[in-house]
PDB file of N, CA and C in Angstrom:
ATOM      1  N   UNK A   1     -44.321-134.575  -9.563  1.00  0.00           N
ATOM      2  CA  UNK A   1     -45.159-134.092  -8.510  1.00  0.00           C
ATOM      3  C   UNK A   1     -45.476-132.620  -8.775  1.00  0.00           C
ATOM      4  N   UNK A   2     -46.984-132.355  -8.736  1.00  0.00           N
ATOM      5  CA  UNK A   2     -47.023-131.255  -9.048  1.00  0.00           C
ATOM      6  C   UNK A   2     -47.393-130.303  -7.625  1.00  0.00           C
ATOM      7  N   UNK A   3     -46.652-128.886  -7.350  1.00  0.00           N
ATOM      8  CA  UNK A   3     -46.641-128.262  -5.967  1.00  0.00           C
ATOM      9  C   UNK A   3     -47.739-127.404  -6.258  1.00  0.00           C
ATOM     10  N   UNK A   4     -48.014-126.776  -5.543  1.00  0.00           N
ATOM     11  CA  UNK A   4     -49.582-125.639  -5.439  1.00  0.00           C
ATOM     12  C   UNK A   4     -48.835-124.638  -5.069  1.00  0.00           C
ATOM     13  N   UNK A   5     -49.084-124.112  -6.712  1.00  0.00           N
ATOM     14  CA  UNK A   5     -48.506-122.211  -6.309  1.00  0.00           C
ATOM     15  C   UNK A   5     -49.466-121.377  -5.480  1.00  0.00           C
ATOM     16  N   UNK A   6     -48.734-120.712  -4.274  1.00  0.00           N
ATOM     17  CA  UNK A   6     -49.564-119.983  -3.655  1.00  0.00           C
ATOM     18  C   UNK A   6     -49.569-118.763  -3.613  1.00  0.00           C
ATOM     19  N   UNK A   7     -50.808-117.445  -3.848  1.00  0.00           N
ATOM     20  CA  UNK A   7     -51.270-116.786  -4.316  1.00  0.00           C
ATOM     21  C   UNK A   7     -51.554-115.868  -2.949  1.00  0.00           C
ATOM     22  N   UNK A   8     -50.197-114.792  -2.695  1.00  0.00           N
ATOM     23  CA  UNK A   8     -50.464-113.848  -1.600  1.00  0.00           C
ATOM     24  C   UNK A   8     -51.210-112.629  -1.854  1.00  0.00           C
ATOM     25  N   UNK A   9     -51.188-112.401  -2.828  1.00  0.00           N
ATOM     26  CA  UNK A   9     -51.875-110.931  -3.323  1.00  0.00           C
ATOM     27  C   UNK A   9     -53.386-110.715  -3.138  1.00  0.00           C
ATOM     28  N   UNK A  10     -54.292-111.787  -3.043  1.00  0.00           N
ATOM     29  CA  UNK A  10     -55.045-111.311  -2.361  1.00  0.00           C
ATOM     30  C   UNK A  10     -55.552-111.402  -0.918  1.00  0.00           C
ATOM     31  N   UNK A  11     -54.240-112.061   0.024  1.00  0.00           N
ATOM     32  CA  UNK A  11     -54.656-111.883   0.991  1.00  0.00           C
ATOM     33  C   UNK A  11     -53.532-110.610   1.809  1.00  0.00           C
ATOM     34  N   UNK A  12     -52.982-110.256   0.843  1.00  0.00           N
ATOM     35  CA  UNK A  12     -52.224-108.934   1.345  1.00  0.00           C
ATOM     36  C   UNK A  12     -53.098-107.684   0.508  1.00  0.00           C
ATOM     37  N   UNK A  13     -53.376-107.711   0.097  1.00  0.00           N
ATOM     38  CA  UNK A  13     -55.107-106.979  -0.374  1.00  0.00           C
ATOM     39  C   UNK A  13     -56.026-106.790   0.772  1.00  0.00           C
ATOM     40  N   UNK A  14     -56.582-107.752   1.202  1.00  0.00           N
ATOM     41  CA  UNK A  14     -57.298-107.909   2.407  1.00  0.00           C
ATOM     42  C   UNK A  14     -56.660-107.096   3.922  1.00  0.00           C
ATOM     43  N   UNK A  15     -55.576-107.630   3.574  1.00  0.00           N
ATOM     44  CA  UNK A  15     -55.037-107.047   5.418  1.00  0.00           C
ATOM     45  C   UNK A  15     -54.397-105.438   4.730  1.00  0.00           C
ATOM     46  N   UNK A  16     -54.111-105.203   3.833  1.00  0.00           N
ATOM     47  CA  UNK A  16     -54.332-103.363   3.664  1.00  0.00           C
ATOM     48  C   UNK A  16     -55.497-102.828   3.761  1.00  0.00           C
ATOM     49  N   UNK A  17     -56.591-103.307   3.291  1.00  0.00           N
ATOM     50  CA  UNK A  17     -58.139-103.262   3.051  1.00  0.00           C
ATOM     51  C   UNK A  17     -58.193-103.191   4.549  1.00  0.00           C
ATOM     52  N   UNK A  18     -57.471-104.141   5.188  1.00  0.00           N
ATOM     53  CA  UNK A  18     -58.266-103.635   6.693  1.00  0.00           C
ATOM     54  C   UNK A  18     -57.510-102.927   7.567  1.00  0.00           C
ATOM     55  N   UNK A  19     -56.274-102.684   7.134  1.00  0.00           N
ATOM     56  CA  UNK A  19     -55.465-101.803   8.180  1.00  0.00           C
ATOM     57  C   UNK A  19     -56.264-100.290   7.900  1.00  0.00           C
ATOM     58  N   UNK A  20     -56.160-100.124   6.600  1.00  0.00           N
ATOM     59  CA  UNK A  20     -56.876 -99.062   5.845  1.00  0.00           C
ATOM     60  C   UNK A  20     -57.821 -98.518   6.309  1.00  0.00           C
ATOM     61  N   UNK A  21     -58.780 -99.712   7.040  1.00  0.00           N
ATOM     62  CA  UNK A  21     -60.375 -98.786   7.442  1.00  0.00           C
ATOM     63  C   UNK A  21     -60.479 -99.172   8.804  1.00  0.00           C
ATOM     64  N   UNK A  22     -58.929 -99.727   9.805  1.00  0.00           N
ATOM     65  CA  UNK A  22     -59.150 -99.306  10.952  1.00  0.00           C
ATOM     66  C   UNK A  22     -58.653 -98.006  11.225  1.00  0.00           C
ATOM     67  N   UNK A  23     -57.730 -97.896  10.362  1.00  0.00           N
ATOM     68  CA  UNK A  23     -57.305 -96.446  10.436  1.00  0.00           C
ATOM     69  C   UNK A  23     -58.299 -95.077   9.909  1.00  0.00           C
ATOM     70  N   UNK A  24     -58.733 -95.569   8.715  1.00  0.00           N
ATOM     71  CA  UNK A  24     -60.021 -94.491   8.688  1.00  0.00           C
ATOM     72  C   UNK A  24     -61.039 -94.335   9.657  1.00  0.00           C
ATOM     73  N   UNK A  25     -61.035 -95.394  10.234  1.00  0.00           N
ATOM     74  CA  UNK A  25     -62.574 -95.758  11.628  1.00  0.00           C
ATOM     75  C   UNK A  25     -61.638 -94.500  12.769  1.00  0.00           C
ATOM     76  N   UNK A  26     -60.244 -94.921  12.871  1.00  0.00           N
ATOM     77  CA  UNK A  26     -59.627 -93.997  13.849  1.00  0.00           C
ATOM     78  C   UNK A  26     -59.675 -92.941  14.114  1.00  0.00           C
ATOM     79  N   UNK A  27     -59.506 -92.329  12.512  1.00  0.00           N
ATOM     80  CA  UNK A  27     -59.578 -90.875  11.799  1.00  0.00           C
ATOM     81  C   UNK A  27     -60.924 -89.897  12.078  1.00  0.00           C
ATOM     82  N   UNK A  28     -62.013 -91.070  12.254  1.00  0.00           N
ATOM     83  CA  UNK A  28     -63.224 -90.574  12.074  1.00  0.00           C
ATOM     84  C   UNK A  28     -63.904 -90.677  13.525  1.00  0.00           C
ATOM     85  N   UNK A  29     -63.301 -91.395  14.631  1.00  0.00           N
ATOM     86  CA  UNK A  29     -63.092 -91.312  15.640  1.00  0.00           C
ATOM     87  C   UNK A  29     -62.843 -90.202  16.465  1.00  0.00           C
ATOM     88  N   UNK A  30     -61.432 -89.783  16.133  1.00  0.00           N
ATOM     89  CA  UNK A  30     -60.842 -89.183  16.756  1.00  0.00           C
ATOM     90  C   UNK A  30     -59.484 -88.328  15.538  1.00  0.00           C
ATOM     91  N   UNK A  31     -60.322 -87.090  15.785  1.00  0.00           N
ATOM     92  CA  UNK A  31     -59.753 -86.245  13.934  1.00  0.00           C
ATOM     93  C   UNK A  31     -58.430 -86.472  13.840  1.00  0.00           C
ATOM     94  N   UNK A  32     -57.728 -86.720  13.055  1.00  0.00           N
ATOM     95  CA  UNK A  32     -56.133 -86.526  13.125  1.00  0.00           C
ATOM     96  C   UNK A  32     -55.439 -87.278  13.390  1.00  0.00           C
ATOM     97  N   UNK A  33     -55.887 -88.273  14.402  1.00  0.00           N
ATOM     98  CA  UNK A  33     -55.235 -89.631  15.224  1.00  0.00           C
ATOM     99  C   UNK A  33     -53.868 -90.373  14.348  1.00  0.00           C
ATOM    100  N   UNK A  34     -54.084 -90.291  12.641  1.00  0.00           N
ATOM    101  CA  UNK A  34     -53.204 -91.415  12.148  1.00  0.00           C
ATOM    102  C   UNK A  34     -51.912 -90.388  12.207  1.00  0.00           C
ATOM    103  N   UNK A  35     -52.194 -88.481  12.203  1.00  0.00           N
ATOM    104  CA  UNK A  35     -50.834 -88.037  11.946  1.00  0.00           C
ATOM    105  C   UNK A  35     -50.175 -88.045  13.678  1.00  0.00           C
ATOM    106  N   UNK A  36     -51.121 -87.863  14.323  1.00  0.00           N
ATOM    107  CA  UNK A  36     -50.519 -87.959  15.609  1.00  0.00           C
ATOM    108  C   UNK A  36     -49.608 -89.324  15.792  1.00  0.00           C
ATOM    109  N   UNK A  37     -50.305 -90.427  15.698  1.00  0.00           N
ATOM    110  CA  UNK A  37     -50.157 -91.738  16.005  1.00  0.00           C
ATOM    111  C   UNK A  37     -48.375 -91.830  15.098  1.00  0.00           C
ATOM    112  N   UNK A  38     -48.235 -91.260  14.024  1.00  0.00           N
ATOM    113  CA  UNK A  38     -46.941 -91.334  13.309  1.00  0.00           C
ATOM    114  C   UNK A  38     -46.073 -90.609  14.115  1.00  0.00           C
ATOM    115  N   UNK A  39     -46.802 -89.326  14.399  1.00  0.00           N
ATOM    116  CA  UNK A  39     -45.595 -88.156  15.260  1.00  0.00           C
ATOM    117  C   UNK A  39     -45.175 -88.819  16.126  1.00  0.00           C
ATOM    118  N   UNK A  40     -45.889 -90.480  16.991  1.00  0.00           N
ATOM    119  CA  UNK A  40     -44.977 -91.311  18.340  1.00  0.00           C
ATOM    120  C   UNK A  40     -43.987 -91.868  17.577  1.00  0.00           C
ATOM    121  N   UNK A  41     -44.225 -92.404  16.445  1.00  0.00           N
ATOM    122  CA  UNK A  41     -43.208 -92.989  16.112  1.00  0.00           C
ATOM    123  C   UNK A  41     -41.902 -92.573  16.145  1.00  0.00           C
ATOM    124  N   UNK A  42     -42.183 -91.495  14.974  1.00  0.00           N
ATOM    125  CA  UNK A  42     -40.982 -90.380  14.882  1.00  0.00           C
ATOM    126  C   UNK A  42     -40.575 -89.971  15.959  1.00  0.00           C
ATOM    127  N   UNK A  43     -41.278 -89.781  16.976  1.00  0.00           N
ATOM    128  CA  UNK A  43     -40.644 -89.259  18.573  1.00  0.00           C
ATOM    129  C   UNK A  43     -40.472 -90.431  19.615  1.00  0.00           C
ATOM    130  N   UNK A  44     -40.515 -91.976  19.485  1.00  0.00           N
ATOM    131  CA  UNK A  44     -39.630 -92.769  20.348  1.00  0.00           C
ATOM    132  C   UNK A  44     -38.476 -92.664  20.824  1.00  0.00           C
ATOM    133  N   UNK A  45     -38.748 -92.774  21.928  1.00  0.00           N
ATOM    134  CA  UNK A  45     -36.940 -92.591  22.940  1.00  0.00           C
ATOM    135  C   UNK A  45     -36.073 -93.963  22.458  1.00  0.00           C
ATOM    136  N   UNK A  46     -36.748 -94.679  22.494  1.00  0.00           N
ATOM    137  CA  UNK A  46     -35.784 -96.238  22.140  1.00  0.00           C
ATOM    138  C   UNK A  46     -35.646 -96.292  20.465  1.00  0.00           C
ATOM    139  N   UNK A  47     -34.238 -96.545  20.229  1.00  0.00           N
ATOM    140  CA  UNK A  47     -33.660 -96.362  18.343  1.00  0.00           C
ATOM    141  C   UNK A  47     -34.122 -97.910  17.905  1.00  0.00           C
ATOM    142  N   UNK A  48     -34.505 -98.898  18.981  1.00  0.00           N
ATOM    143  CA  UNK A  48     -35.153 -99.899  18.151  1.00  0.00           C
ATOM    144  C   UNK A  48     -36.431-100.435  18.862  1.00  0.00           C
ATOM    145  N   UNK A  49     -37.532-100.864  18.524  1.00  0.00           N
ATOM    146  CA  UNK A  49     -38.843-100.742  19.226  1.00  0.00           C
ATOM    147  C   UNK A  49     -39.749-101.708  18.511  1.00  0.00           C
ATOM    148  N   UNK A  50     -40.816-102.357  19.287  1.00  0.00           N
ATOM    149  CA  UNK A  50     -42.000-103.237  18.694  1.00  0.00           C
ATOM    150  C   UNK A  50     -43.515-102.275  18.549  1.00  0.00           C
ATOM    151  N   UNK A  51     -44.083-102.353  17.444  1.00  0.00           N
ATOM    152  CA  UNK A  51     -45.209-101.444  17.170  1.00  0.00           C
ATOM    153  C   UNK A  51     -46.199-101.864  19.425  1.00  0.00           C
ATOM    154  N   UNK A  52     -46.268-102.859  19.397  1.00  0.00           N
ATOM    155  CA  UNK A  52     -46.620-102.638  20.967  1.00  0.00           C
ATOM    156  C   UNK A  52     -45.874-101.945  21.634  1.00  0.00           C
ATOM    157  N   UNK A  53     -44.717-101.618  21.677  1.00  0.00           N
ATOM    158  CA  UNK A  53     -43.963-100.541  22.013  1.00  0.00           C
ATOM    159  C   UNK A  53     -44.292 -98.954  22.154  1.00  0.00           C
ATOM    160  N   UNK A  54     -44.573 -98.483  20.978  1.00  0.00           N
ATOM    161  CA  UNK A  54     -45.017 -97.318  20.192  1.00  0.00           C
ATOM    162  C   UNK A  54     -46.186 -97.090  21.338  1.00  0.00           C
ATOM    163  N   UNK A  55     -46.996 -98.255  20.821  1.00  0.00           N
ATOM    164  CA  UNK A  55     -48.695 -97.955  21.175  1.00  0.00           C
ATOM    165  C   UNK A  55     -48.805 -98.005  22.590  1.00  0.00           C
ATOM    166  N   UNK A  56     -47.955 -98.698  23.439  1.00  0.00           N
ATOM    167  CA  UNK A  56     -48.239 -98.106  24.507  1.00  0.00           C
ATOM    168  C   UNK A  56     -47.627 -96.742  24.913  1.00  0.00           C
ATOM    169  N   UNK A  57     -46.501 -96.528  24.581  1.00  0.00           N
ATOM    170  CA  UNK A  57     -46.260 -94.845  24.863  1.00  0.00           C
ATOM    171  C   UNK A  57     -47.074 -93.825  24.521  1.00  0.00           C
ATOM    172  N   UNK A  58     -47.681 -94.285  23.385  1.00  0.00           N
ATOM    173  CA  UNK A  58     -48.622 -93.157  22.487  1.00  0.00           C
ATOM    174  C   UNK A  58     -49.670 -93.022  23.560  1.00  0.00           C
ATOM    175  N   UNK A  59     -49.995 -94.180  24.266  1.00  0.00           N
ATOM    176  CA  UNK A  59     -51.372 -94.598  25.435  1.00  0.00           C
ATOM    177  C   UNK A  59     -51.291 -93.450  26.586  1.00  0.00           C
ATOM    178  N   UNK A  60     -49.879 -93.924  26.971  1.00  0.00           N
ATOM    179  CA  UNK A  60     -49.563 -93.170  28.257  1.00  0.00           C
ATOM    180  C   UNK A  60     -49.230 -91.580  27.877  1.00  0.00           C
ATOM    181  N   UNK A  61     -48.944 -90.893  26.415  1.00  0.00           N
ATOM    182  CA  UNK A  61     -49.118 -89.960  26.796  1.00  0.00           C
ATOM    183  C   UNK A  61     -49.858 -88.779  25.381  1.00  0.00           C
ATOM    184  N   UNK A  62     -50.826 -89.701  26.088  1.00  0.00           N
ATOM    185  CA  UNK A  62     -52.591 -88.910  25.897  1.00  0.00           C
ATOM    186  C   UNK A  62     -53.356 -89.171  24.330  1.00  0.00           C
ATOM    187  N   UNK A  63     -52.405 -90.182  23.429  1.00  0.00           N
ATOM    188  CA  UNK A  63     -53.161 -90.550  22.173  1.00  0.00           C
ATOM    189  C   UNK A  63     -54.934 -91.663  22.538  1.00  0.00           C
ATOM    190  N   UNK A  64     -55.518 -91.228  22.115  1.00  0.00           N
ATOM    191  CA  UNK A  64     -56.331 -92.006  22.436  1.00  0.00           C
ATOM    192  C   UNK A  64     -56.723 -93.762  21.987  1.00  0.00           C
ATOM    193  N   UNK A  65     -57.002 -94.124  22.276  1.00  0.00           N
ATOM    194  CA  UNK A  65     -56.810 -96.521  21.818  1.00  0.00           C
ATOM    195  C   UNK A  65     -57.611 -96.001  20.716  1.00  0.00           C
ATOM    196  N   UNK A  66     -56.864 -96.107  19.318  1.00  0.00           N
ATOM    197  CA  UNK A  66     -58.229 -96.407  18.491  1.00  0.00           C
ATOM    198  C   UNK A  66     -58.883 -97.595  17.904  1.00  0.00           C
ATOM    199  N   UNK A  67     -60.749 -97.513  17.434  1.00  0.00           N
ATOM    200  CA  UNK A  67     -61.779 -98.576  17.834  1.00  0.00           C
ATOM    201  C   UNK A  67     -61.258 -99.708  17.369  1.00  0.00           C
ATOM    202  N   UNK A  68     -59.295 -99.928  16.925  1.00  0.00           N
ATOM    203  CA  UNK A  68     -59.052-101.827  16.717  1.00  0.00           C
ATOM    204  C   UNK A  68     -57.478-101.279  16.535  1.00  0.00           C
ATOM    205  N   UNK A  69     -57.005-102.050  17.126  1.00  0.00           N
ATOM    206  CA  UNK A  69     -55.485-101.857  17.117  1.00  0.00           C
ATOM    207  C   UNK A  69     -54.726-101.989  15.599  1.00  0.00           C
ATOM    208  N   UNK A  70     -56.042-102.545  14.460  1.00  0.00           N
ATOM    209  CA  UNK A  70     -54.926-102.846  13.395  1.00  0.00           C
ATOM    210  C   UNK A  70     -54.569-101.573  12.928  1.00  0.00           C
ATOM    211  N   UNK A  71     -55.022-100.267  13.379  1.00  0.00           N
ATOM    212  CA  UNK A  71     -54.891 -99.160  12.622  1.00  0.00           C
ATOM    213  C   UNK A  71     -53.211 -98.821  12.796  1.00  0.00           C
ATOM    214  N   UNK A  72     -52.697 -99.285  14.123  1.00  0.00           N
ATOM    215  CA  UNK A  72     -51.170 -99.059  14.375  1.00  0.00           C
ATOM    216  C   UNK A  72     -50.397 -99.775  13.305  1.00  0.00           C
ATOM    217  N   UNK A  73     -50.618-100.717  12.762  1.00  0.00           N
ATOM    218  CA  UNK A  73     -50.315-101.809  11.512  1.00  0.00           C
ATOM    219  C   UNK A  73     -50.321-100.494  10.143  1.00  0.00           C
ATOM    220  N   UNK A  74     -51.606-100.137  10.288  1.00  0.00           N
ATOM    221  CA  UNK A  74     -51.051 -98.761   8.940  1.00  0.00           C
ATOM    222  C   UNK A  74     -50.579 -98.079   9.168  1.00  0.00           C
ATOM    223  N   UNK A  75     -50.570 -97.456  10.292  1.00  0.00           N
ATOM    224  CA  UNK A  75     -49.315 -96.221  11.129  1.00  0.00           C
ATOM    225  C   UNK A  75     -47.711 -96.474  11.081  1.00  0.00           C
ATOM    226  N   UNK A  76     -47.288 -97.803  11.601  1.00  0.00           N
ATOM    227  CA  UNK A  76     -46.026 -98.550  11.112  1.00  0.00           C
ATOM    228  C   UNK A  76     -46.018 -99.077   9.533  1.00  0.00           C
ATOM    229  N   UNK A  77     -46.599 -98.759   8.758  1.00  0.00           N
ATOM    230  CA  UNK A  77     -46.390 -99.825   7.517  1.00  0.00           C
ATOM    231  C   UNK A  77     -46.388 -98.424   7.093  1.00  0.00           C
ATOM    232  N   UNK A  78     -47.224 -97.192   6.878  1.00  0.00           N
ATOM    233  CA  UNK A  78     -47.030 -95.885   6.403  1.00  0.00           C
ATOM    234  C   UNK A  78     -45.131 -95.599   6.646  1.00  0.00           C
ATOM    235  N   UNK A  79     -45.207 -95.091   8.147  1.00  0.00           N
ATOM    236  CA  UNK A  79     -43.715 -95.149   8.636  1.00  0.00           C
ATOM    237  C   UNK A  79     -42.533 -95.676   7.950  1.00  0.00           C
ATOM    238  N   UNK A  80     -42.471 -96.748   7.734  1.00  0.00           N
ATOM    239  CA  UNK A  80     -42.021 -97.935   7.020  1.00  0.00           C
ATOM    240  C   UNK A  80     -41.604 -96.958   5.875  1.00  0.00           C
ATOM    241  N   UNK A  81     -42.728 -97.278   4.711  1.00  0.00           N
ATOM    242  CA  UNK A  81     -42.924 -96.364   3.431  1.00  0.00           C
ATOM    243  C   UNK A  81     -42.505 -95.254   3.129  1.00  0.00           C
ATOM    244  N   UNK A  82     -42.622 -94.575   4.330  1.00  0.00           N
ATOM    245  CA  UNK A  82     -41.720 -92.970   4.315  1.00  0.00           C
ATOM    246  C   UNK A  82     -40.351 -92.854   4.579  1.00  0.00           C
ATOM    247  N   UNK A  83     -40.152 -93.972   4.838  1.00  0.00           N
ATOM    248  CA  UNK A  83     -38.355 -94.106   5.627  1.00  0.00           C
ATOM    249  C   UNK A  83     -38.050 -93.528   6.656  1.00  0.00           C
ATOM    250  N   UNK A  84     -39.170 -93.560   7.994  1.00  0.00           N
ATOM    251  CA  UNK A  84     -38.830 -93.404   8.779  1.00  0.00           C
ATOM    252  C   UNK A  84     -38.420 -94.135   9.930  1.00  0.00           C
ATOM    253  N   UNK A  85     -38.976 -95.284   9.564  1.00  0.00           N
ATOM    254  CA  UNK A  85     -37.992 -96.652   9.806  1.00  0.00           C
ATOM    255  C   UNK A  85     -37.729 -97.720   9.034  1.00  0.00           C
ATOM    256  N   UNK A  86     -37.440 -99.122   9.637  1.00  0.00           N
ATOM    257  CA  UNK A  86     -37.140 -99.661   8.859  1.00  0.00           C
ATOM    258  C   UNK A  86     -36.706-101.234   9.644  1.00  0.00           C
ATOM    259  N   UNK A  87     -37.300-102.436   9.321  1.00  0.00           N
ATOM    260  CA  UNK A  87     -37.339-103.460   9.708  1.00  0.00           C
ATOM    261  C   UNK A  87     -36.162-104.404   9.668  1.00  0.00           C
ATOM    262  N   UNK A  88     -35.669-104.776  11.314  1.00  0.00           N
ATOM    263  CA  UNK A  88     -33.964-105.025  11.374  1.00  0.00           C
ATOM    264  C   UNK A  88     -34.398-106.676  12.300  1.00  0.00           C
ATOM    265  N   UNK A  89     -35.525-106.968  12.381  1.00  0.00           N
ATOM    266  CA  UNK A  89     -35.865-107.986  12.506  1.00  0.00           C
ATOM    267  C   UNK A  89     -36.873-108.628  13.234  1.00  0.00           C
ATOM    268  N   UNK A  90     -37.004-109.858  14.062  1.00  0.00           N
ATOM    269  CA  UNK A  90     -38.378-110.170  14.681  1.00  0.00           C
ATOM    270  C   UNK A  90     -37.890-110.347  16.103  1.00  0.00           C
ATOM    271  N   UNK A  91     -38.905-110.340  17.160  1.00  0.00           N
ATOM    272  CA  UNK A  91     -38.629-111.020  18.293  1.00  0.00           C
ATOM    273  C   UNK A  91     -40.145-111.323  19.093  1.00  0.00           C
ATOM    274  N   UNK A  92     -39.964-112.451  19.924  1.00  0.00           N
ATOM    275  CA  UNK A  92     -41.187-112.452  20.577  1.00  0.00           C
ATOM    276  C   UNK A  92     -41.723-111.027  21.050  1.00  0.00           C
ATOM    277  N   UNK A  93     -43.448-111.030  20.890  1.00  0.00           N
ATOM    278  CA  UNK A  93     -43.942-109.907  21.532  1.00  0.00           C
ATOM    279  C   UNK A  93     -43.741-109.797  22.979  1.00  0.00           C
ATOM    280  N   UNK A  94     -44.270-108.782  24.008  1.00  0.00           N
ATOM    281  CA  UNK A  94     -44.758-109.552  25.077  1.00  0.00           C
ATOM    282  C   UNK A  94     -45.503-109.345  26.067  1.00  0.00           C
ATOM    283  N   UNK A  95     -46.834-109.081  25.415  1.00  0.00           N
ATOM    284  CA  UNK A  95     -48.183-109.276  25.156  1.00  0.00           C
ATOM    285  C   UNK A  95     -48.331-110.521  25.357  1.00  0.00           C
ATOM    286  N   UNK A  96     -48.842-111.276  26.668  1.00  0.00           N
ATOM    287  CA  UNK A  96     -49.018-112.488  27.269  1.00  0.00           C
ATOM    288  C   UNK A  96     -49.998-112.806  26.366  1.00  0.00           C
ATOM    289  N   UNK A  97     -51.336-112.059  25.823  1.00  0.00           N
ATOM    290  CA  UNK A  97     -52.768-112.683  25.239  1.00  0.00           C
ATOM    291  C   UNK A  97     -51.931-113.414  23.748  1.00  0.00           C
ATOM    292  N   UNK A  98     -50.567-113.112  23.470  1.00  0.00           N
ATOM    293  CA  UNK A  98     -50.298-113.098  21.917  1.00  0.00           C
ATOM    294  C   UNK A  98     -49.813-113.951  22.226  1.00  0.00           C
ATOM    295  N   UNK A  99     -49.075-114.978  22.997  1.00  0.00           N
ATOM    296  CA  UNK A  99     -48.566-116.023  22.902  1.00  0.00           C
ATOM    297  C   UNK A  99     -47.263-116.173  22.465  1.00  0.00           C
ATOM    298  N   UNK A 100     -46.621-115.261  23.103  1.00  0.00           N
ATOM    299  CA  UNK A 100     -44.514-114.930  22.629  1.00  0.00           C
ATOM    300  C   UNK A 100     -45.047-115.035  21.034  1.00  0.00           C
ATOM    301  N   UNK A 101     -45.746-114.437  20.394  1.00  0.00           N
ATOM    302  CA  UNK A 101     -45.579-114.839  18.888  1.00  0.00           C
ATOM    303  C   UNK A 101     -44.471-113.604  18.149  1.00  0.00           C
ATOM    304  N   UNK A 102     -43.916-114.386  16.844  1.00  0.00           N
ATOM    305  CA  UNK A 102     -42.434-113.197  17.051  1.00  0.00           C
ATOM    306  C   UNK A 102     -43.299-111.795  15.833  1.00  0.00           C
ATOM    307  N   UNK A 103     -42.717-110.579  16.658  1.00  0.00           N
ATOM    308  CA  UNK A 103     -43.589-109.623  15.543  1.00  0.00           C
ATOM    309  C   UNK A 103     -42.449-108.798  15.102  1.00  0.00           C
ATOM    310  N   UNK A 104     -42.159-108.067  14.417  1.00  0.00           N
ATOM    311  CA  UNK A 104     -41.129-107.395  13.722  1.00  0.00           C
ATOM    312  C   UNK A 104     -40.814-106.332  14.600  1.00  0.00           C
ATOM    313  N   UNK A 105     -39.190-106.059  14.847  1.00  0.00           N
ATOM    314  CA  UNK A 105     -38.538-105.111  15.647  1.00  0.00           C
ATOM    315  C   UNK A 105     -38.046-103.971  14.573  1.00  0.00           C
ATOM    316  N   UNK A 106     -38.392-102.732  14.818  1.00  0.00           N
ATOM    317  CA  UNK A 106     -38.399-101.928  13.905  1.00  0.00           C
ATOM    318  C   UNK A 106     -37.002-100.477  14.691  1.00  0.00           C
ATOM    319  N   UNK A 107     -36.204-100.080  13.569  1.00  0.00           N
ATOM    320  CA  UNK A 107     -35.305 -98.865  13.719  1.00  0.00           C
ATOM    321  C   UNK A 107     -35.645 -98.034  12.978  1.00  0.00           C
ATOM    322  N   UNK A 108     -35.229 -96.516  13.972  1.00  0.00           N
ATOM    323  CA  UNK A 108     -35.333 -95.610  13.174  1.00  0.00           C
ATOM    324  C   UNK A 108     -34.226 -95.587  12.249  1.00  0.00           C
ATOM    325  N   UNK A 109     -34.509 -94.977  11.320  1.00  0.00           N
ATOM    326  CA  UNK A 109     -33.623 -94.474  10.313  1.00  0.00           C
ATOM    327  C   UNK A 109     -33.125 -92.826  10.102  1.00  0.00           C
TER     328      UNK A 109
END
């Protein structure tokens, strides 16, 4: 029996490609937004947190929504990269529109 190797690289291509230019759309939005948007991270009160987490604190105090939420996806995946956190596991969101779907629970480091 032969199985079908499957081929992630270019669809993890694609979703950098687009975290990438919601975050540039952000940038160009609203100047600065992606270093601000990191400075919430780095400054969360809670040591373990869901990127919906982040983004609503960042909301409530005074970051502005930028024009598609995937840009928070490069803001946490940057984060990530820098070691300023670091992924300790999943849990339902809970974001009713998302459907309990489980999204990654992230610690600082």
């Amino acid at each position: 029996m032969n199985q079908t190797a499957l081929d992630f690289t270019s669809g993890q291509s694609r979703r950098d490609a687009g975290m990438n230019a919601a975050l540039d759309n952000a940038d160009f939005d609203s100047k600065g937004w992606s270093d601000k948007a990191l400075g919430f991270v780095r400054s969360f009160p809670s040591a373990q947190f869901q990127t919906e987490d982040v983004r609503q604190y960042a909301t409530n105090h005074g970051l502005p929504v930028p024009p598609s939420a995937r840009a928070w996806g490069a803001v946490i995946t940057r984060a990530a990269r820098l070691g300023i956190i670091r992924r300790v596991g999943y849990r339902p969101v809970s974001n009713a529109n998302a459907h309990c779907t489980p999204a990654a629970v992230w610690e600082r480091v």
